[in-house]
Protein backbone atom coordinates (compact mmCIF):
# COMPACT_ATOMS: atom_id res chain seq x y z
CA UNK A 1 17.48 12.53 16.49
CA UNK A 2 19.27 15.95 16.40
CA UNK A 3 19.15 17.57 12.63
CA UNK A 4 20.71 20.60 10.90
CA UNK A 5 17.99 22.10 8.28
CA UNK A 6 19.37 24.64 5.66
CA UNK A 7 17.15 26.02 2.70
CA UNK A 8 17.91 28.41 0.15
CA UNK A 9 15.07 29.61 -1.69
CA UNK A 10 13.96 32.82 -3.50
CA UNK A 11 10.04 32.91 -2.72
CA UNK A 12 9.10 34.41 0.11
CA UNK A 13 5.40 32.61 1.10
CA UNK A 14 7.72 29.21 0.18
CA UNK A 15 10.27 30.47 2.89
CA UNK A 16 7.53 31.36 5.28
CA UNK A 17 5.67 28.40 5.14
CA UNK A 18 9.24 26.50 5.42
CA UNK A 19 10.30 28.60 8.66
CA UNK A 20 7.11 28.54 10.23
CA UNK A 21 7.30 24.59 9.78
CA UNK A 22 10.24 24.59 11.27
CA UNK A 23 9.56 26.93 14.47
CA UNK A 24 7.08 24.07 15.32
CA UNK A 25 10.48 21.06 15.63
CA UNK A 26 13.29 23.13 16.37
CA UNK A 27 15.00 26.69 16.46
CA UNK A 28 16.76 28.98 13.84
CA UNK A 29 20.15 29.28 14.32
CA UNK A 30 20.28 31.69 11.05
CA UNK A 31 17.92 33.23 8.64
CA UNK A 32 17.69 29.65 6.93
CA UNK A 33 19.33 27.15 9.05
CA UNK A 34 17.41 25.23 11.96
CA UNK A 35 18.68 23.22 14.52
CA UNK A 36 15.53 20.38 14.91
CA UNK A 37 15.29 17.17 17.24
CA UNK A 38 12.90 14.94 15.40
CA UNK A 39 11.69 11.62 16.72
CA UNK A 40 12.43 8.73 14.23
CA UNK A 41 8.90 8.55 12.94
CA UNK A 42 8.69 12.00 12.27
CA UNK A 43 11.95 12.15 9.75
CA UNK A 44 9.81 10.61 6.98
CA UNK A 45 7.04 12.70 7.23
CA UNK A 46 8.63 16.03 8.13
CA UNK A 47 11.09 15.18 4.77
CA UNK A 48 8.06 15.02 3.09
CA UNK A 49 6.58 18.02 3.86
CA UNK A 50 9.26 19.70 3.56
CA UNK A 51 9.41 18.59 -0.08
CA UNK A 52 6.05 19.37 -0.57
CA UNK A 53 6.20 23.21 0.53
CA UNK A 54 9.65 23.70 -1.22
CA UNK A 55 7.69 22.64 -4.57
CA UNK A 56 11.53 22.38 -6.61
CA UNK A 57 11.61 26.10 -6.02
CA UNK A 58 14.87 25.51 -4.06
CA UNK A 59 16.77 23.64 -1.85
CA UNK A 60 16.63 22.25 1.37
CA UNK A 61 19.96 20.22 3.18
CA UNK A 62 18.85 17.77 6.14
CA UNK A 63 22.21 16.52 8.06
CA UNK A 64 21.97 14.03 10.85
CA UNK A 65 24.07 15.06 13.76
CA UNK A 66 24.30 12.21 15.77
CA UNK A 67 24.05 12.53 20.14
CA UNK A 68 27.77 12.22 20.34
CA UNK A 69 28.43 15.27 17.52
CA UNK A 70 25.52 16.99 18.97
CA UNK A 71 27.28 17.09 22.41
CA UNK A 72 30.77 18.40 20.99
CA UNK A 73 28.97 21.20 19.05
CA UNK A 74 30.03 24.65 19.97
CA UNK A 75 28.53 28.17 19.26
CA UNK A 76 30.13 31.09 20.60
CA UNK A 77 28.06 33.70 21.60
CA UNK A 78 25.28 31.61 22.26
CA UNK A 79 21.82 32.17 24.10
CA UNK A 80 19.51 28.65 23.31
CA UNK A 81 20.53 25.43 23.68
CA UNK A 82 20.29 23.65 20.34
CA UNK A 83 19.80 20.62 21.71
CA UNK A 84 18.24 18.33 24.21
CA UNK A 85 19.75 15.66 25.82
CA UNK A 86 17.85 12.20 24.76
């Protein structure tokens, strides 16, 4: 399952430890935006970490992009591919 993960948050160890989290599922697209392909029994427990680490000293946005969305994404300019075909 292909997600887009945006944070904003003020502390910097909270926004390490939420990049660095997020290195390990998916890549950045911009300072706090990651593009993330999670298995479905992973989205619980990612969510939760997530929510853990951010400890209300922010906020993070999780949108589904489904396969077909996914596929009809564009980015100009760009050098990764976001994501990988399931």
């Amino acid at each position: 399952m292909h997600y887009i993960i945006a944070f904003d948050v003020s502390d910097d160890k909270v926004r390490r430890k939420l990049c660095k989290m997020l290195l390990n599922k998916g890549v950045r697209i911009q300072e706090s935006v990651f593009a993330v392909n999670l298995k479905k029994h992973e989205v619980k427990s990612m969510t939760k970490n997530l929510e853990k680490t951010l400890n209300k000293q922010g906020i993070i946005h999780i949108i589904n992009v489904c396969g077909t969305c996914a596929k009809k994404s564009l980015a100009i300019n760009k050098e990764i591919e976001y994501y990988a075909t399931d």
